[in-house]
Protein backbone atom coordinates (compact mmCIF):
# COMPACT_ATOMS: atom_id res chain seq x y z
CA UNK A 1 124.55 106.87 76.79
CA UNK A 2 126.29 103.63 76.64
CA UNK A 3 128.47 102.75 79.62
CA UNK A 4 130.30 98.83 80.26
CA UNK A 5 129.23 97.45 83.15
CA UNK A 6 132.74 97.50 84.28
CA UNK A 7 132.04 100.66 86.04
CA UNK A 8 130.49 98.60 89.39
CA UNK A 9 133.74 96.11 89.27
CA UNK A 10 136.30 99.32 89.07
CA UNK A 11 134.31 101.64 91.62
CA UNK A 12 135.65 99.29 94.38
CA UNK A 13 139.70 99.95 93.64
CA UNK A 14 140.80 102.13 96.31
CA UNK A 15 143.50 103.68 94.04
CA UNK A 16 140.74 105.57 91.07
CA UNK A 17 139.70 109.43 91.95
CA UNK A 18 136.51 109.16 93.84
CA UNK A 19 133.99 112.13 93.58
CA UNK A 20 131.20 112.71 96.72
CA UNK A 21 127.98 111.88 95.43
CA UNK A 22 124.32 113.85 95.60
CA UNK A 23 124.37 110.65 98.60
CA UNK A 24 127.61 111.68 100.68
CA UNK A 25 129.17 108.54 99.68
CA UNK A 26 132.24 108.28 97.09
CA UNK A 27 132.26 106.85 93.80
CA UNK A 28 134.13 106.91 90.91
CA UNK A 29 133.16 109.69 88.47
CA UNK A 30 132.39 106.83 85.70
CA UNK A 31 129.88 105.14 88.85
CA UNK A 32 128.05 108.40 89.49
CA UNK A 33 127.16 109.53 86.31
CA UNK A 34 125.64 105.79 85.31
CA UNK A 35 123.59 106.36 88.40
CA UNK A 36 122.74 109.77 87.42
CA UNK A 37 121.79 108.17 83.61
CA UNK A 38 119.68 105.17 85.37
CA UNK A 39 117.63 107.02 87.80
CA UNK A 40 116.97 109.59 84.64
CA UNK A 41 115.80 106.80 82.16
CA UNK A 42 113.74 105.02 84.84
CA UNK A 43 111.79 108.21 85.55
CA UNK A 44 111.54 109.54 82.38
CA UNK A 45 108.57 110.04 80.68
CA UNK A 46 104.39 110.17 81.26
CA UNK A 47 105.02 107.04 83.70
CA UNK A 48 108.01 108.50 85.17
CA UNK A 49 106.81 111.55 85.83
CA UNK A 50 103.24 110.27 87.98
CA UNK A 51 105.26 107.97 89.98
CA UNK A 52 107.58 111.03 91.29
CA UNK A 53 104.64 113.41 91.74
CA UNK A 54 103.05 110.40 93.83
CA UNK A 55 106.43 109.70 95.65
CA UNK A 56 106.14 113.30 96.27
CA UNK A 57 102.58 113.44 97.16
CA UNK A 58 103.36 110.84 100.20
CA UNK A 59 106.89 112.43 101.30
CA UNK A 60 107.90 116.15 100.68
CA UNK A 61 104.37 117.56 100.26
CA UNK A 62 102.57 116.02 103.13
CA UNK A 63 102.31 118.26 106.24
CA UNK A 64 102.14 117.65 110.03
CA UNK A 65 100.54 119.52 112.77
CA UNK A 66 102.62 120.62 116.14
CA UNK A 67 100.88 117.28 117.70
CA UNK A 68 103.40 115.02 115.31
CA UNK A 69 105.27 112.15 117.33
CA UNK A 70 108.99 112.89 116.95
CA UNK A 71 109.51 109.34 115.86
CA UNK A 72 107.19 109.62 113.29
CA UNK A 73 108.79 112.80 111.62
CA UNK A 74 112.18 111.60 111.85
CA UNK A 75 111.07 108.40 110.02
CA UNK A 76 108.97 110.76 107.44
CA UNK A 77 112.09 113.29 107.03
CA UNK A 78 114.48 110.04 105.83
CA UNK A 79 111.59 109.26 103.31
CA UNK A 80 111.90 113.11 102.05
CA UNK A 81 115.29 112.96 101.70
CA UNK A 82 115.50 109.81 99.59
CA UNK A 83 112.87 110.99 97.10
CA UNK A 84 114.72 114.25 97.22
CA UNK A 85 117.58 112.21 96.53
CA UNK A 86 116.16 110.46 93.36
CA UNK A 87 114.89 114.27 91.85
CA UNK A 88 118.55 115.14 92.14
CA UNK A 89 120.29 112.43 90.63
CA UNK A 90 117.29 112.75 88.00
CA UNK A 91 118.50 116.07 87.32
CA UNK A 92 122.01 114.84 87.00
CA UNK A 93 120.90 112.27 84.48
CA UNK A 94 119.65 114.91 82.21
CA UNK A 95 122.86 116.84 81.94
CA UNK A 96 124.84 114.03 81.44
């Protein structure tokens, strides 16, 4: 799916409906869904799919014991959510 690269330039007017993204922030509809498209191409595929299951591997399925330095989590947990953030615009991607 084709889309101009207008999209970037016309996310920034103040005035165009603005949907809350899988991020929190606002975008235009058009701006969401070329995310949702890029981060599905880029991870598409046999390559695609061992660099998520090693961005997993390193964030969401690593463990900690009771012993974990709070610091540590917290900076672990903001890891998890971005890849968790990348599955779900992935999934977005594929519907649109």
């Amino acid at each position: 799916m084709a889309r101009a690269r207008s999209t970037v330039a016309a996310s920034l007017n103040p005035q165009q409906e603005r949907v809350v993204s899988a991020d929190g922030r606002q975008y235009t509809p058009e701006m969401d869904d070329e995310l949702n498209v890029l981060f599905f191409r880029v991870f598409q595929g046999d390559d695609g799919e061992k660099l998520m299951a090693y961005l997993k591997g390193i964030t969401i399925n690593t463990q900690f014991d009771h012993n974990v330095d709070p610091n540590q989590l917290m900076h672990f947990e903001g890891r998890r959510w971005l890849v968790g953030l990348i599955q779900k615009r992935i999934t977005l991607g594929a519907k649109t």
